[in-house]
PDB file of N, CA and C in Angstrom:
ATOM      1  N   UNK A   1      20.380 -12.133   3.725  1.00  0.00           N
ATOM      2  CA  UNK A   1      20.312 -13.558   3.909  1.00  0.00           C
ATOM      3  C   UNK A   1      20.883 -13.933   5.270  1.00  0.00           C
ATOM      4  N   UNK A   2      21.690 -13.729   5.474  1.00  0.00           N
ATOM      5  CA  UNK A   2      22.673 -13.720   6.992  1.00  0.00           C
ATOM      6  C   UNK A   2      21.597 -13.038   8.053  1.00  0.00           C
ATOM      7  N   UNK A   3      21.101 -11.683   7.991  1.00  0.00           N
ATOM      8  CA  UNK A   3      19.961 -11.619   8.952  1.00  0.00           C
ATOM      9  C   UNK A   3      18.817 -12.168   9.575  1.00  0.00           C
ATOM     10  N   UNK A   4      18.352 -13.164   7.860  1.00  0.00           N
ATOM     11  CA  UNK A   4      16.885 -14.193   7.856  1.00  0.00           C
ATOM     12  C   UNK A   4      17.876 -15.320   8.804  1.00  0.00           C
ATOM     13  N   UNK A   5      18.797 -15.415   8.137  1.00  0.00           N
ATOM     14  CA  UNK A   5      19.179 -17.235   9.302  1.00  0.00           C
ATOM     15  C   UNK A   5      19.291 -16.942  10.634  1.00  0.00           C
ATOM     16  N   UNK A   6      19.664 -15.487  11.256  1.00  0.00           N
ATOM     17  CA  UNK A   6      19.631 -15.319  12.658  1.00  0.00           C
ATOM     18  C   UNK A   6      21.945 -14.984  12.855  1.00  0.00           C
ATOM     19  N   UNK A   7      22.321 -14.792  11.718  1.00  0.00           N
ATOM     20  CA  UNK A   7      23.365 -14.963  11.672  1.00  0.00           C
ATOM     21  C   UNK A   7      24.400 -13.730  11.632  1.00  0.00           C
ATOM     22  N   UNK A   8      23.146 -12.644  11.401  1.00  0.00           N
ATOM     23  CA  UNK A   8      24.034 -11.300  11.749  1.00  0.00           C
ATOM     24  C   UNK A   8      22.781 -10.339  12.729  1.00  0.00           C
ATOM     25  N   UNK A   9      22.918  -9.647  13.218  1.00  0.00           N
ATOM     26  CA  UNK A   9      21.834  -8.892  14.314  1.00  0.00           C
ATOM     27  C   UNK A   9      21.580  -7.358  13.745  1.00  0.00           C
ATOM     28  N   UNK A  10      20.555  -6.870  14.107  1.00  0.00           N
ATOM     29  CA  UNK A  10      20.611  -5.621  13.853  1.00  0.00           C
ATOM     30  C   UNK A  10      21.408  -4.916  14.577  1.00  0.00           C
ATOM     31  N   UNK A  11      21.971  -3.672  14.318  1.00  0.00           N
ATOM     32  CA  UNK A  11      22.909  -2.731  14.856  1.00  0.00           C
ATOM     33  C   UNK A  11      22.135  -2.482  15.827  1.00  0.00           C
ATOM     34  N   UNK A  12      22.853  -1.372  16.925  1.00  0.00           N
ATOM     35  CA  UNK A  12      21.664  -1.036  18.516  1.00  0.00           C
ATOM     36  C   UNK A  12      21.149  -0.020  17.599  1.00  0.00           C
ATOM     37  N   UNK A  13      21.444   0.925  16.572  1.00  0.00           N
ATOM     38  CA  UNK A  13      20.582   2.075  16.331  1.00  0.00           C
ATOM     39  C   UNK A  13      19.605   1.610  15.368  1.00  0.00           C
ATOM     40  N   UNK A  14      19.863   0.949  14.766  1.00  0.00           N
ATOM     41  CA  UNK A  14      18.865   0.285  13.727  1.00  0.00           C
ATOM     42  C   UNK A  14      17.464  -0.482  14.575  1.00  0.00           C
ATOM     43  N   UNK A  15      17.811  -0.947  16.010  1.00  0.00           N
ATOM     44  CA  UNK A  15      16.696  -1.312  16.764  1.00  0.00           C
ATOM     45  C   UNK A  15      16.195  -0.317  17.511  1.00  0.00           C
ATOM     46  N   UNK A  16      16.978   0.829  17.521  1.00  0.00           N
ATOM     47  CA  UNK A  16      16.264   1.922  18.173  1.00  0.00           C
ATOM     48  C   UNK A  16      15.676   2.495  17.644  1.00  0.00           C
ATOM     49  N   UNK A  17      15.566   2.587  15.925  1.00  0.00           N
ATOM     50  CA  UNK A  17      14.892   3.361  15.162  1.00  0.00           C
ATOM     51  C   UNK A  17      13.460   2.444  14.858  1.00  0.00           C
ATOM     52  N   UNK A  18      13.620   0.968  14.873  1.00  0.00           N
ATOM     53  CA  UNK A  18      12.596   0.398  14.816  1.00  0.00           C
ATOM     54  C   UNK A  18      11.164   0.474  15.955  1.00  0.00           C
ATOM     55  N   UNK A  19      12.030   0.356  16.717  1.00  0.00           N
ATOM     56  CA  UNK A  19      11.199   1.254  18.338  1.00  0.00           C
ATOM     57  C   UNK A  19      10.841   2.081  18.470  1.00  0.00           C
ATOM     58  N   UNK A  20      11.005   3.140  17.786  1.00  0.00           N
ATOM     59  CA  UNK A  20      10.305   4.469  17.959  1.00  0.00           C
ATOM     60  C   UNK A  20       9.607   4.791  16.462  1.00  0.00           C
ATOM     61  N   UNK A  21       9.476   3.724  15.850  1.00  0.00           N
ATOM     62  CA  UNK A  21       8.309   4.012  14.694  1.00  0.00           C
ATOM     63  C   UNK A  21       7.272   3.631  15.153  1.00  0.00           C
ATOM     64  N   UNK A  22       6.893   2.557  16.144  1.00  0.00           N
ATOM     65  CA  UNK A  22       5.765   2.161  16.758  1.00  0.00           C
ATOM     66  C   UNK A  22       4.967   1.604  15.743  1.00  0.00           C
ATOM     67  N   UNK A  23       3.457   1.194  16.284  1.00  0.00           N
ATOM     68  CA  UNK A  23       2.457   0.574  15.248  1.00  0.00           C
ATOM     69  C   UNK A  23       2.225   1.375  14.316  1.00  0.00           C
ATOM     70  N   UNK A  24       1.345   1.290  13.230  1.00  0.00           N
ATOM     71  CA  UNK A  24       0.144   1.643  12.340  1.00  0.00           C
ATOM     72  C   UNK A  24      -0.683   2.386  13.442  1.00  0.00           C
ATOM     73  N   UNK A  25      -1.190   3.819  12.906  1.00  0.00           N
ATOM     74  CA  UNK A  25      -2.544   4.404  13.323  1.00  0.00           C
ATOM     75  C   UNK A  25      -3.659   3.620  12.990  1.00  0.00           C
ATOM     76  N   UNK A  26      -4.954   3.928  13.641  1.00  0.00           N
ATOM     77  CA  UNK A  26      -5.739   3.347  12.965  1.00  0.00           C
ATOM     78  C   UNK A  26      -6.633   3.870  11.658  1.00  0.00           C
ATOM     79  N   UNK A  27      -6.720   3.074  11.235  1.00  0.00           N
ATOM     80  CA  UNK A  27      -6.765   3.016   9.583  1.00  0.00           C
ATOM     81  C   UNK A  27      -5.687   2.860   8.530  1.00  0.00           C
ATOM     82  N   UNK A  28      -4.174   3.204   9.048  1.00  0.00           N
ATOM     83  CA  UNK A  28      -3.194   2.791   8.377  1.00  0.00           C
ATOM     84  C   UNK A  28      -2.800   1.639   8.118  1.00  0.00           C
ATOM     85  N   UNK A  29      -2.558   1.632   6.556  1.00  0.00           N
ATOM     86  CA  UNK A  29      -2.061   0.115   6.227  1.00  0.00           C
ATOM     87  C   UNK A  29      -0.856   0.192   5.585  1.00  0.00           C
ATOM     88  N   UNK A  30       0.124  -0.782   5.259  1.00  0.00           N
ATOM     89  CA  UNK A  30       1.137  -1.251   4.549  1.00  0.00           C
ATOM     90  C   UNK A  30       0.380  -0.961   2.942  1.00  0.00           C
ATOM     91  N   UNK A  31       1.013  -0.958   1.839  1.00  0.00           N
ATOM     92  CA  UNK A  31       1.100  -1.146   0.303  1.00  0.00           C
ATOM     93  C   UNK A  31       0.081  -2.651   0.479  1.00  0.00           C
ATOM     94  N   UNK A  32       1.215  -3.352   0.730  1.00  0.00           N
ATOM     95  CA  UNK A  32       1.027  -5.086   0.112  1.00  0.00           C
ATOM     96  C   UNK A  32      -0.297  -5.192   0.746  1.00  0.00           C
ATOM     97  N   UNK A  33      -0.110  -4.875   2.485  1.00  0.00           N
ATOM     98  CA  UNK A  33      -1.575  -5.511   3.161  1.00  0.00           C
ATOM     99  C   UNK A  33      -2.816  -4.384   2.661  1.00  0.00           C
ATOM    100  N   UNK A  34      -2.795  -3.487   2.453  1.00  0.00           N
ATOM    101  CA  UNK A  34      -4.624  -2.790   1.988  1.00  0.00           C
ATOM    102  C   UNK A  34      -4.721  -3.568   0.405  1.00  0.00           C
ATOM    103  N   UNK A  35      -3.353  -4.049  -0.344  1.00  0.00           N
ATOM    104  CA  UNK A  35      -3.764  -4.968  -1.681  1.00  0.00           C
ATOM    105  C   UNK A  35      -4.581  -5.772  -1.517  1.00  0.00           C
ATOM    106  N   UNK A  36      -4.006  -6.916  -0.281  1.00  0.00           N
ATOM    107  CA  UNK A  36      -4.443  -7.997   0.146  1.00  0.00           C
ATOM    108  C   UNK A  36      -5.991  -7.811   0.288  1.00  0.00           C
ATOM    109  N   UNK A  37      -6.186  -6.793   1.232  1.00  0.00           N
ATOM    110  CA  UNK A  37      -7.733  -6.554   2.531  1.00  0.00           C
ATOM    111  C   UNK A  37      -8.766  -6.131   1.507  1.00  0.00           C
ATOM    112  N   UNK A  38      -7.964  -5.120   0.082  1.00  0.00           N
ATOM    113  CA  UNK A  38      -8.966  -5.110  -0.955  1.00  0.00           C
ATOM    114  C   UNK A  38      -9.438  -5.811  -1.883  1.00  0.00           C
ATOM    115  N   UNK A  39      -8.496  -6.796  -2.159  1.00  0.00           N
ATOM    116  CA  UNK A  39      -8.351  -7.797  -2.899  1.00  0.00           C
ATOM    117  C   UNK A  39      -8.382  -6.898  -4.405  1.00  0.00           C
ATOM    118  N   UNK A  40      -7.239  -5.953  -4.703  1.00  0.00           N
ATOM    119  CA  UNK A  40      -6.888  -5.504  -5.730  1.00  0.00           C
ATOM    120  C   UNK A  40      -5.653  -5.437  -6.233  1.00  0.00           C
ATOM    121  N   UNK A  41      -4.930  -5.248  -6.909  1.00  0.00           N
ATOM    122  CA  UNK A  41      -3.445  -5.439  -7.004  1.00  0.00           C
ATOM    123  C   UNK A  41      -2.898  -4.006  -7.144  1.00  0.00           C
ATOM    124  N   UNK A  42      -1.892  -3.683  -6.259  1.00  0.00           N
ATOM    125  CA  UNK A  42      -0.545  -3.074  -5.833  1.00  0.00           C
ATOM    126  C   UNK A  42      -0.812  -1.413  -6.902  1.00  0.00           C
ATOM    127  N   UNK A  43      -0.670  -1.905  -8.116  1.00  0.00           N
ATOM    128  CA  UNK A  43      -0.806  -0.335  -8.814  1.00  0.00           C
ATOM    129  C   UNK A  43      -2.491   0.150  -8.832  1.00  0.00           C
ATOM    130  N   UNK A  44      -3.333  -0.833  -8.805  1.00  0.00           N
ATOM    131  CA  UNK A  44      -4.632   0.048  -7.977  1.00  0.00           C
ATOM    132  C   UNK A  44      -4.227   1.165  -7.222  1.00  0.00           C
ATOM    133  N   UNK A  45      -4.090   0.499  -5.980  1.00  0.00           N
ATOM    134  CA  UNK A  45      -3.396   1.513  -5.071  1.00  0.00           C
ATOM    135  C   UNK A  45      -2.817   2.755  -5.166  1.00  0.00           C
ATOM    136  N   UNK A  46      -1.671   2.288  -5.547  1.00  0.00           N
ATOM    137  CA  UNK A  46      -0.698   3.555  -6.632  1.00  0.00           C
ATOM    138  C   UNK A  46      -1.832   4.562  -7.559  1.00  0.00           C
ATOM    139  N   UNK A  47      -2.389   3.678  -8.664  1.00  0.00           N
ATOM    140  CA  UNK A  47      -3.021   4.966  -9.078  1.00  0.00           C
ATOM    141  C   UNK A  47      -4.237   5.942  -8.035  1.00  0.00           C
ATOM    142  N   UNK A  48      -5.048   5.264  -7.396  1.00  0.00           N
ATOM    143  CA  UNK A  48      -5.669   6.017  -6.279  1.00  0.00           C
ATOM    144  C   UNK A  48      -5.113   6.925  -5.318  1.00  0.00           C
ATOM    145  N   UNK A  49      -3.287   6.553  -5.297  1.00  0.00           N
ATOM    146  CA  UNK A  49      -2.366   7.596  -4.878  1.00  0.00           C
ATOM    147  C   UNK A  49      -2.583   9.000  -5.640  1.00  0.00           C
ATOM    148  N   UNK A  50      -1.983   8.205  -6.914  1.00  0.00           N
ATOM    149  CA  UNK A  50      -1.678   9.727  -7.806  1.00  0.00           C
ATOM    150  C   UNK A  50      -3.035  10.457  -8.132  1.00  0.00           C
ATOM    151  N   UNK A  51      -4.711   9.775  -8.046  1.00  0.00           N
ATOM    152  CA  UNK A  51      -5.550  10.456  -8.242  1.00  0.00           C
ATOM    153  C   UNK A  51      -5.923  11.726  -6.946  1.00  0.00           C
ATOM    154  N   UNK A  52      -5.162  11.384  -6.091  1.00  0.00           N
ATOM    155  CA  UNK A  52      -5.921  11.653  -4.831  1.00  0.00           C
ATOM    156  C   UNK A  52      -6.753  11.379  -3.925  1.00  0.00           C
ATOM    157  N   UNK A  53      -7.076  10.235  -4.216  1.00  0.00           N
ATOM    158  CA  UNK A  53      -8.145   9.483  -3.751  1.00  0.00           C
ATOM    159  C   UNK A  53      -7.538   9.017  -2.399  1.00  0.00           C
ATOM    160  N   UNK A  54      -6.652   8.687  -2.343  1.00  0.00           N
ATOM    161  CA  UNK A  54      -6.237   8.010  -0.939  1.00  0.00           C
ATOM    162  C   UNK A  54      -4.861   8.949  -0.592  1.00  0.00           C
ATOM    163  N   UNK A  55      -4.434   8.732   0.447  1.00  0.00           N
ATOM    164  CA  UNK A  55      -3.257   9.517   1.243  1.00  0.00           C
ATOM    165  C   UNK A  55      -2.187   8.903   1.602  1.00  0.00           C
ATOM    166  N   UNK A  56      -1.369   9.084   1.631  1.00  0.00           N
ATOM    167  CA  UNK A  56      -0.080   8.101   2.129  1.00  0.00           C
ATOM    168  C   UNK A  56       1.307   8.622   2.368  1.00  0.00           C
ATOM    169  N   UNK A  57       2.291   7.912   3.492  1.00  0.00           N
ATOM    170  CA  UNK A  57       3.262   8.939   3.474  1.00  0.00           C
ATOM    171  C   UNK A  57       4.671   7.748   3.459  1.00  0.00           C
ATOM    172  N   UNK A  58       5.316   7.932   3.644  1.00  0.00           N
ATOM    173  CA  UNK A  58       6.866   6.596   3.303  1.00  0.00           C
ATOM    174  C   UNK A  58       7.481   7.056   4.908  1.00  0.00           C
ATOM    175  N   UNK A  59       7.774   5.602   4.976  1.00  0.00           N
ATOM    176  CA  UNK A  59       8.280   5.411   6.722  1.00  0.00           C
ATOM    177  C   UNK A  59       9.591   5.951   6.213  1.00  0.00           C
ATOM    178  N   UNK A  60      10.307   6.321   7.837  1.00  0.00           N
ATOM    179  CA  UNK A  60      11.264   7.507   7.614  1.00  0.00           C
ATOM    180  C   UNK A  60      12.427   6.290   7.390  1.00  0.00           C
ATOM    181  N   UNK A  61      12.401   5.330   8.018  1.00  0.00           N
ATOM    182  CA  UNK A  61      13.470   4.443   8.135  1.00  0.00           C
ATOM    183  C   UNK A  61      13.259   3.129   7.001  1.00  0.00           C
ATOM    184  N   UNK A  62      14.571   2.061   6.719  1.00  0.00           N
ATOM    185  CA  UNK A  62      14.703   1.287   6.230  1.00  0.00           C
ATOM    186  C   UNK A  62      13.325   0.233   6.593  1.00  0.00           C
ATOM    187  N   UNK A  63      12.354  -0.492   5.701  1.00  0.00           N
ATOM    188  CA  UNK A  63      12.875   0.182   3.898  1.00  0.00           C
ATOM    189  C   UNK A  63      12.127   0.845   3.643  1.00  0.00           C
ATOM    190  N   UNK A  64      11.566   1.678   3.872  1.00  0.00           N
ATOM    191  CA  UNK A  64      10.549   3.432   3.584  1.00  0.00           C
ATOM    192  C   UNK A  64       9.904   2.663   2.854  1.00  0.00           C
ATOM    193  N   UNK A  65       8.797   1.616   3.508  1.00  0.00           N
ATOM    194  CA  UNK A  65       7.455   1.407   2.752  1.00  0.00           C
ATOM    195  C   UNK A  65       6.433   2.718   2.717  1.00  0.00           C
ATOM    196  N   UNK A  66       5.544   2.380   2.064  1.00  0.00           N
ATOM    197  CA  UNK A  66       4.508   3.546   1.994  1.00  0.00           C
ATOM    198  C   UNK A  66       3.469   3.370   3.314  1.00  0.00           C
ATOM    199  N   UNK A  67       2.781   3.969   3.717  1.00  0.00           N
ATOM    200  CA  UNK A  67       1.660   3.755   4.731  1.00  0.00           C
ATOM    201  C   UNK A  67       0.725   4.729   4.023  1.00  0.00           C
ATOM    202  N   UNK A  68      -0.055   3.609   3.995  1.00  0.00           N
ATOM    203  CA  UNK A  68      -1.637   4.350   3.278  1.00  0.00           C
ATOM    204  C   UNK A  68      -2.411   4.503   4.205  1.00  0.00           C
ATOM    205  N   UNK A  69      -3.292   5.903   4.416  1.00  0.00           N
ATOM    206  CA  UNK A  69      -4.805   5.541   5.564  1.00  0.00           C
ATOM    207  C   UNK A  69      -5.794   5.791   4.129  1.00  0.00           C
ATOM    208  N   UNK A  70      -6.593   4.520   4.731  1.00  0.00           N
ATOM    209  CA  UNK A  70      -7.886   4.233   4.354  1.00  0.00           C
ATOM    210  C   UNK A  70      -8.964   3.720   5.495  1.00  0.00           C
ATOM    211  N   UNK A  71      -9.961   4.332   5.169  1.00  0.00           N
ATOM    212  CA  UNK A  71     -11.128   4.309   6.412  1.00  0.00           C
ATOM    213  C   UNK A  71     -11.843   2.504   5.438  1.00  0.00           C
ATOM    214  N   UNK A  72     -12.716   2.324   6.335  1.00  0.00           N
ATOM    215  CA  UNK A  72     -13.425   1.343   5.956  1.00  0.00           C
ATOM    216  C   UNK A  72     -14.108   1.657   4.612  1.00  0.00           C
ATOM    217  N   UNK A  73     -14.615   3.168   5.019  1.00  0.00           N
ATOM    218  CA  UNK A  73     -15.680   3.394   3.443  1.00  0.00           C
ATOM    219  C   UNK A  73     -15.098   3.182   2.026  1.00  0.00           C
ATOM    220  N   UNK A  74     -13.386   3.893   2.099  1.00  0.00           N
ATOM    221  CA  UNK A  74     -12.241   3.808   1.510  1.00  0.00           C
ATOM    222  C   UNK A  74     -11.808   1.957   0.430  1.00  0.00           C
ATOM    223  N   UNK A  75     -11.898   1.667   1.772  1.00  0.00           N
ATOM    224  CA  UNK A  75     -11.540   0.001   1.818  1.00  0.00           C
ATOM    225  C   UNK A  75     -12.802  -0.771   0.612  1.00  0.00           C
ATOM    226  N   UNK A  76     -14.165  -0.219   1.120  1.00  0.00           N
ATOM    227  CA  UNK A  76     -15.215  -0.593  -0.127  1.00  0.00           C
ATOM    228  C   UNK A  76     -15.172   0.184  -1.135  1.00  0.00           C
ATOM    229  N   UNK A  77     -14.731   0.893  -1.080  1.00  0.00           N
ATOM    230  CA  UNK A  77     -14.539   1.565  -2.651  1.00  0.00           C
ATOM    231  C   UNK A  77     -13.799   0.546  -3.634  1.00  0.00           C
ATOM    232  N   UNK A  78     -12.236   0.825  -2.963  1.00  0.00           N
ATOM    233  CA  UNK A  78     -11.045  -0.266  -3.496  1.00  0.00           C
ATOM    234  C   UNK A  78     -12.162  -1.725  -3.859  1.00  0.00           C
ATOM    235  N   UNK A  79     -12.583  -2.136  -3.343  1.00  0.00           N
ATOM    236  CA  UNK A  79     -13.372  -3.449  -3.541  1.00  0.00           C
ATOM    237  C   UNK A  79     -13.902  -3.574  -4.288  1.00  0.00           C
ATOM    238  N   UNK A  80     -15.173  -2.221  -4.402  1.00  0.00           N
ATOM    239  CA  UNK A  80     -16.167  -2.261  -5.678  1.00  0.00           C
ATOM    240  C   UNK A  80     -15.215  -2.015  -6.774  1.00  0.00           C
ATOM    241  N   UNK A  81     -14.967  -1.496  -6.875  1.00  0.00           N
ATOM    242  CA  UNK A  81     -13.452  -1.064  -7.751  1.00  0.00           C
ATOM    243  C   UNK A  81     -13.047  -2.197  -8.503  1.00  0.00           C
ATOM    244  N   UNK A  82     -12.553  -3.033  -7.822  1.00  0.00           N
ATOM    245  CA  UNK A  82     -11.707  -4.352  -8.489  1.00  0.00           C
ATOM    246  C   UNK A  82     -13.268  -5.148  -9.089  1.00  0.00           C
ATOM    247  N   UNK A  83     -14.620  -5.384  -8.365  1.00  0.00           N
ATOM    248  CA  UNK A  83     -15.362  -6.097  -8.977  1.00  0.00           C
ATOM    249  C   UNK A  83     -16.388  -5.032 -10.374  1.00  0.00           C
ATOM    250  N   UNK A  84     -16.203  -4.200 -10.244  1.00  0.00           N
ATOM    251  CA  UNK A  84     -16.875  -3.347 -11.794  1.00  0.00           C
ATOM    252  C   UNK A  84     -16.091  -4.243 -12.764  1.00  0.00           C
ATOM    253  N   UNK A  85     -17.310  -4.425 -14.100  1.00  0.00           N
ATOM    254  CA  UNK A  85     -16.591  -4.743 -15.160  1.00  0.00           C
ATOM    255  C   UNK A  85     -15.905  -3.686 -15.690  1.00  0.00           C
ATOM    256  N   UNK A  86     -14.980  -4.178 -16.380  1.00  0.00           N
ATOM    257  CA  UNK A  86     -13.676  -2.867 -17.067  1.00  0.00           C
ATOM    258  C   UNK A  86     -14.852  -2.156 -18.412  1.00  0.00           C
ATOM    259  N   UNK A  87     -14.236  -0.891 -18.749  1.00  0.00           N
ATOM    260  CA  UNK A  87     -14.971  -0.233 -19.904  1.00  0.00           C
ATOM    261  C   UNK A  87     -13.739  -0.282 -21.148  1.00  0.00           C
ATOM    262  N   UNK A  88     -15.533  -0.213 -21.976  1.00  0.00           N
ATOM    263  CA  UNK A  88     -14.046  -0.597 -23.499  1.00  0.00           C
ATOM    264  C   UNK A  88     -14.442   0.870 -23.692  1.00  0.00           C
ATOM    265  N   UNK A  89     -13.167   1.296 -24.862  1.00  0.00           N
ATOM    266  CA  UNK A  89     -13.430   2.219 -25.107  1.00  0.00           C
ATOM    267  C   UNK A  89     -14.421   2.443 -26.188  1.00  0.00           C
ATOM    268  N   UNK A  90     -15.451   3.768 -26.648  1.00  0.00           N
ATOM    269  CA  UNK A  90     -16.162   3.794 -27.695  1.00  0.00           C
ATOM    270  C   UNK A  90     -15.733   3.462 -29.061  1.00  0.00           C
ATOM    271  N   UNK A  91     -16.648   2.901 -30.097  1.00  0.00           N
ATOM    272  CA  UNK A  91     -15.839   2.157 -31.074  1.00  0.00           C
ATOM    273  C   UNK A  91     -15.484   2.980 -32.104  1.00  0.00           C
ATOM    274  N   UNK A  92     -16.250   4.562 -31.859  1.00  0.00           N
ATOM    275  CA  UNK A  92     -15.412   5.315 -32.753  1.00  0.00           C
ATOM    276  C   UNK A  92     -13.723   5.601 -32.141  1.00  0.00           C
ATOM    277  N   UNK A  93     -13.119   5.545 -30.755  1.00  0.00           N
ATOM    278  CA  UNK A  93     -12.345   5.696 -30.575  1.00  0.00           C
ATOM    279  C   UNK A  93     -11.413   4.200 -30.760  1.00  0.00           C
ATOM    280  N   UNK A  94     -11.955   3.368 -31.410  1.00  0.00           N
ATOM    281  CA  UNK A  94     -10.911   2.155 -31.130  1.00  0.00           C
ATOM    282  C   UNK A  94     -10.200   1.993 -32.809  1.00  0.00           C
ATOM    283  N   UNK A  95      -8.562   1.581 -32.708  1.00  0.00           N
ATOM    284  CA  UNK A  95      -8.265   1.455 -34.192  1.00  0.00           C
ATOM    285  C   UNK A  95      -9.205   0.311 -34.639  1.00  0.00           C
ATOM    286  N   UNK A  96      -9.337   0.585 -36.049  1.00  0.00           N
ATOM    287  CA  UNK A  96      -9.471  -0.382 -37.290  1.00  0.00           C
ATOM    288  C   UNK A  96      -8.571  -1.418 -37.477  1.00  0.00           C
TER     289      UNK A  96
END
Protein backbone atom coordinates (compact mmCIF):
# COMPACT_ATOMS: atom_id res chain seq x y z
CA UNK A 1 0.00 0.00 0.00
CA UNK A 2 2.82 2.52 0.90
CA UNK A 3 4.49 1.61 -2.56
CA UNK A 4 0.96 2.26 -4.66
CA UNK A 5 0.79 5.92 -2.87
CA UNK A 6 4.44 6.65 -4.01
CA UNK A 7 5.39 6.52 -0.26
CA UNK A 8 8.06 3.93 -0.03
CA UNK A 9 10.52 3.27 -3.31
CA UNK A 10 11.88 0.27 -4.55
CA UNK A 11 15.27 -0.83 -3.15
CA UNK A 12 18.35 -0.07 -5.94
CA UNK A 13 18.51 -4.00 -6.33
CA UNK A 14 14.98 -4.62 -6.65
CA UNK A 15 15.17 -1.95 -9.71
CA UNK A 16 18.05 -3.60 -10.99
CA UNK A 17 16.47 -6.84 -11.14
CA UNK A 18 13.47 -5.28 -12.80
CA UNK A 19 15.86 -4.00 -15.59
CA UNK A 20 17.36 -6.85 -16.56
CA UNK A 21 14.16 -8.94 -16.99
CA UNK A 22 13.40 -6.76 -19.97
CA UNK A 23 10.14 -7.17 -22.20
CA UNK A 24 8.05 -10.25 -23.22
CA UNK A 25 9.50 -12.26 -26.33
CA UNK A 26 7.40 -12.32 -28.98
CA UNK A 27 4.55 -14.39 -28.50
CA UNK A 28 4.92 -14.26 -24.74
CA UNK A 29 2.17 -13.35 -22.58
CA UNK A 30 1.34 -12.73 -18.86
CA UNK A 31 -1.43 -15.47 -17.17
CA UNK A 32 -4.14 -12.62 -16.78
CA UNK A 33 -3.34 -10.92 -20.35
CA UNK A 34 -3.48 -14.32 -22.90
CA UNK A 35 -7.02 -14.79 -20.41
CA UNK A 36 -8.02 -11.50 -21.48
CA UNK A 37 -6.71 -11.75 -25.58
CA UNK A 38 -8.55 -15.27 -25.42
CA UNK A 39 -11.36 -14.33 -23.81
CA UNK A 40 -11.22 -17.53 -21.55
CA UNK A 41 -10.76 -17.69 -17.91
CA UNK A 42 -7.38 -18.17 -15.98
CA UNK A 43 -7.69 -22.15 -15.27
CA UNK A 44 -8.29 -22.68 -19.12
CA UNK A 45 -4.95 -21.73 -19.32
CA UNK A 46 -3.67 -23.70 -16.43
CA UNK A 47 -5.24 -26.76 -17.68
CA UNK A 48 -3.67 -26.34 -21.33
CA UNK A 49 -0.50 -25.99 -19.05
CA UNK A 50 -0.81 -29.29 -17.44
CA UNK A 51 -2.06 -30.89 -20.85
CA UNK A 52 0.85 -29.74 -22.69
CA UNK A 53 -0.65 -27.87 -24.94
CA UNK A 54 0.97 -24.62 -24.21
CA UNK A 55 4.50 -23.80 -22.54
CA UNK A 56 5.34 -21.55 -19.88
CA UNK A 57 8.01 -20.67 -17.48
CA UNK A 58 7.71 -18.29 -13.91
CA UNK A 59 9.74 -14.98 -13.90
CA UNK A 60 12.79 -15.41 -11.76
CA UNK A 61 11.96 -12.33 -9.67
CA UNK A 62 9.10 -10.89 -7.47
CA UNK A 63 6.16 -11.87 -8.08
CA UNK A 64 7.20 -14.99 -10.37
CA UNK A 65 4.19 -14.60 -12.65
CA UNK A 66 3.99 -17.27 -15.22
CA UNK A 67 4.90 -16.29 -18.94
CA UNK A 68 3.10 -18.31 -21.40
CA UNK A 69 4.23 -18.41 -25.33
CA UNK A 70 1.44 -18.80 -27.50
CA UNK A 71 1.67 -18.22 -31.29
CA UNK A 72 -1.40 -16.72 -32.91
CA UNK A 73 -2.58 -20.29 -34.13
CA UNK A 74 -2.33 -21.12 -30.26
CA UNK A 75 -4.34 -17.91 -29.38
CA UNK A 76 -7.37 -19.41 -31.87
CA UNK A 77 -7.40 -22.48 -30.43
CA UNK A 78 -7.87 -20.93 -26.74
CA UNK A 79 -10.82 -19.02 -28.52
CA UNK A 80 -12.50 -21.81 -30.31
CA UNK A 81 -12.11 -23.46 -27.11
CA UNK A 82 -14.09 -21.09 -24.91
CA UNK A 83 -16.89 -20.81 -27.86
CA UNK A 84 -17.54 -24.94 -28.35
CA UNK A 85 -20.59 -25.93 -26.59
CA UNK A 86 -19.57 -27.96 -23.34
CA UNK A 87 -20.23 -31.98 -23.62
CA UNK A 88 -22.52 -33.76 -21.28
CA UNK A 89 -21.54 -36.77 -20.33
CA UNK A 90 -23.25 -40.12 -21.91
CA UNK A 91 -26.44 -40.93 -20.08
CA UNK A 92 -25.36 -44.28 -19.31
CA UNK A 93 -22.53 -42.59 -17.45
CA UNK A 94 -24.67 -39.98 -15.58
CA UNK A 95 -26.19 -40.83 -11.87
CA UNK A 96 -29.89 -41.62 -11.52
Amino acid sequence: MLRSRGLLQPSPTTRAMNAAAGPLADDEWYLSALAVAAGVGRGTIMTSLQRGELTARREARHPHRWIIKADQDQLQELRERSQAPRRRAPSALRPR
